[in-house]
Protein backbone atom coordinates (compact mmCIF):
# COMPACT_ATOMS: atom_id res chain seq x y z
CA UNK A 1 59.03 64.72 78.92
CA UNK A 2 55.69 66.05 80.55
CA UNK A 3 54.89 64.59 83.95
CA UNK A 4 51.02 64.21 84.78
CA UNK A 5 49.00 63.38 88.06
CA UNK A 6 47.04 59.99 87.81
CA UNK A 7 43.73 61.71 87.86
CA UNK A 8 45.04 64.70 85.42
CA UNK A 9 46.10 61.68 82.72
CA UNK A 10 42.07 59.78 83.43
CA UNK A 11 40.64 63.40 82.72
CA UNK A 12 43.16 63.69 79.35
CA UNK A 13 43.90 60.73 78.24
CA UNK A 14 42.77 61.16 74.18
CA UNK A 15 45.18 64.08 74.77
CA UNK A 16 48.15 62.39 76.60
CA UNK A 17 48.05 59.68 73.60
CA UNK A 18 48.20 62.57 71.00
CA UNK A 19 50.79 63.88 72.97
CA UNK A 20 52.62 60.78 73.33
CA UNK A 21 53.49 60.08 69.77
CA UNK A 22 56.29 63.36 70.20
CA UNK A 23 57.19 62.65 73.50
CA UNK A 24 57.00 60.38 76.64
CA UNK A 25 54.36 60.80 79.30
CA UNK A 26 55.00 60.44 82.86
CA UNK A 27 52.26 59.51 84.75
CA UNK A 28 52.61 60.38 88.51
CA UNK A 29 50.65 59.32 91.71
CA UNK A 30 51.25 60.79 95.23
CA UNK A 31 54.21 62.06 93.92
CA UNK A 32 55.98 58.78 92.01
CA UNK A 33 55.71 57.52 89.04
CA UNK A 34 53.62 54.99 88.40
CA UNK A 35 53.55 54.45 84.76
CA UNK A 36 54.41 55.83 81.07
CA UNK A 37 52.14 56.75 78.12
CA UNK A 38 54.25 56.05 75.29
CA UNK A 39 53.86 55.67 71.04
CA UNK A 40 54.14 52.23 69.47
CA UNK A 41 57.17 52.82 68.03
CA UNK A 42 58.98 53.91 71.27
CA UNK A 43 57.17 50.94 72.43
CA UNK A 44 58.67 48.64 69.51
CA UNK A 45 62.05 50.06 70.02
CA UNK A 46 62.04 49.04 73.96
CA UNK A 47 61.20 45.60 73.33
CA UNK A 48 63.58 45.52 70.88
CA UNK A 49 66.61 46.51 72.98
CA UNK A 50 65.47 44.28 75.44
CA UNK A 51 65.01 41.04 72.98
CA UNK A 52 68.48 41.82 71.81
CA UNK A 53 70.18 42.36 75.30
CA UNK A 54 68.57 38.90 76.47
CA UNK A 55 69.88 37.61 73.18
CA UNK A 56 73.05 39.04 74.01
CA UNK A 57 73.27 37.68 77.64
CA UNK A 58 72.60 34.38 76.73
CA UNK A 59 75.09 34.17 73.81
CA UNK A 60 77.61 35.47 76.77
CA UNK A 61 76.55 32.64 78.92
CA UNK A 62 77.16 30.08 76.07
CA UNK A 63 80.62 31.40 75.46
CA UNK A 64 81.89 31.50 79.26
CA UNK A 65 80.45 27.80 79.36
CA UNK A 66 83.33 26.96 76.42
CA UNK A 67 85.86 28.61 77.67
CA UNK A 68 88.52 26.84 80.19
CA UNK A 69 88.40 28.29 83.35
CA UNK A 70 91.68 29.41 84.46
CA UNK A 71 93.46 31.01 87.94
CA UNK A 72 93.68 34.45 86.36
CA UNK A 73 90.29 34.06 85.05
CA UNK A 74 88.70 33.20 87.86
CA UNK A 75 90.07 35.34 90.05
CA UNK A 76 88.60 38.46 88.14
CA UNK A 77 85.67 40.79 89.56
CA UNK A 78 83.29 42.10 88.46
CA UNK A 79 84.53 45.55 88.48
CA UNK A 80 87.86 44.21 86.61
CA UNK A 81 85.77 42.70 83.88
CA UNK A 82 84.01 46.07 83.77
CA UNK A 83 87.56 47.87 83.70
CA UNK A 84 88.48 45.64 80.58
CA UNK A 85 85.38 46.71 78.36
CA UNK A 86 85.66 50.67 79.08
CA UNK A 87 89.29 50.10 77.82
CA UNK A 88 88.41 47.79 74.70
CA UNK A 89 86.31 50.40 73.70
């Protein structure tokens, strides 16, 4: 991924979208970044993992709603929950 100043990407910008359908542009100011040139298809694909993670978390919610709560259950962290995932998978 190329990185660009604010005022280099207003001077380029037919080229940074050419550019952008290979690769991610960074687009810096005063040193951070302040935004991304991207394609519509890396744009499509974002939105997409982020419709089916809400999707996801919501489905999650529904499920923890059902089930009973129990001692053991609730006295699980976060980091034990976490723990049981790395080792289902």
């Amino acid at each position: 991924m190329i990185a660009v100043t604010s005022v280099e990407a207003q001077s380029r910008f037919g080229e940074l979208i050419d550019r952008s359908q290979r690769e991610p542009i960074e687009v810096t100011r005063r040193g951070r970044t302040v935004a991304y040139v991207v394609s519509e298809h890396d744009m499509k694909e974002l939105v997409d993992v982020r419709k089916r993670r809400e999707e996801a978390a919501r489905w999650y919610a529904q499920y923890r709603k059902q089930l009973p709560a129990t001692p053991d259950a609730a006295a699980l962290t976060d980091a034990d929950i976490n723990q049981l995932v790395h080792e289902l998978r």
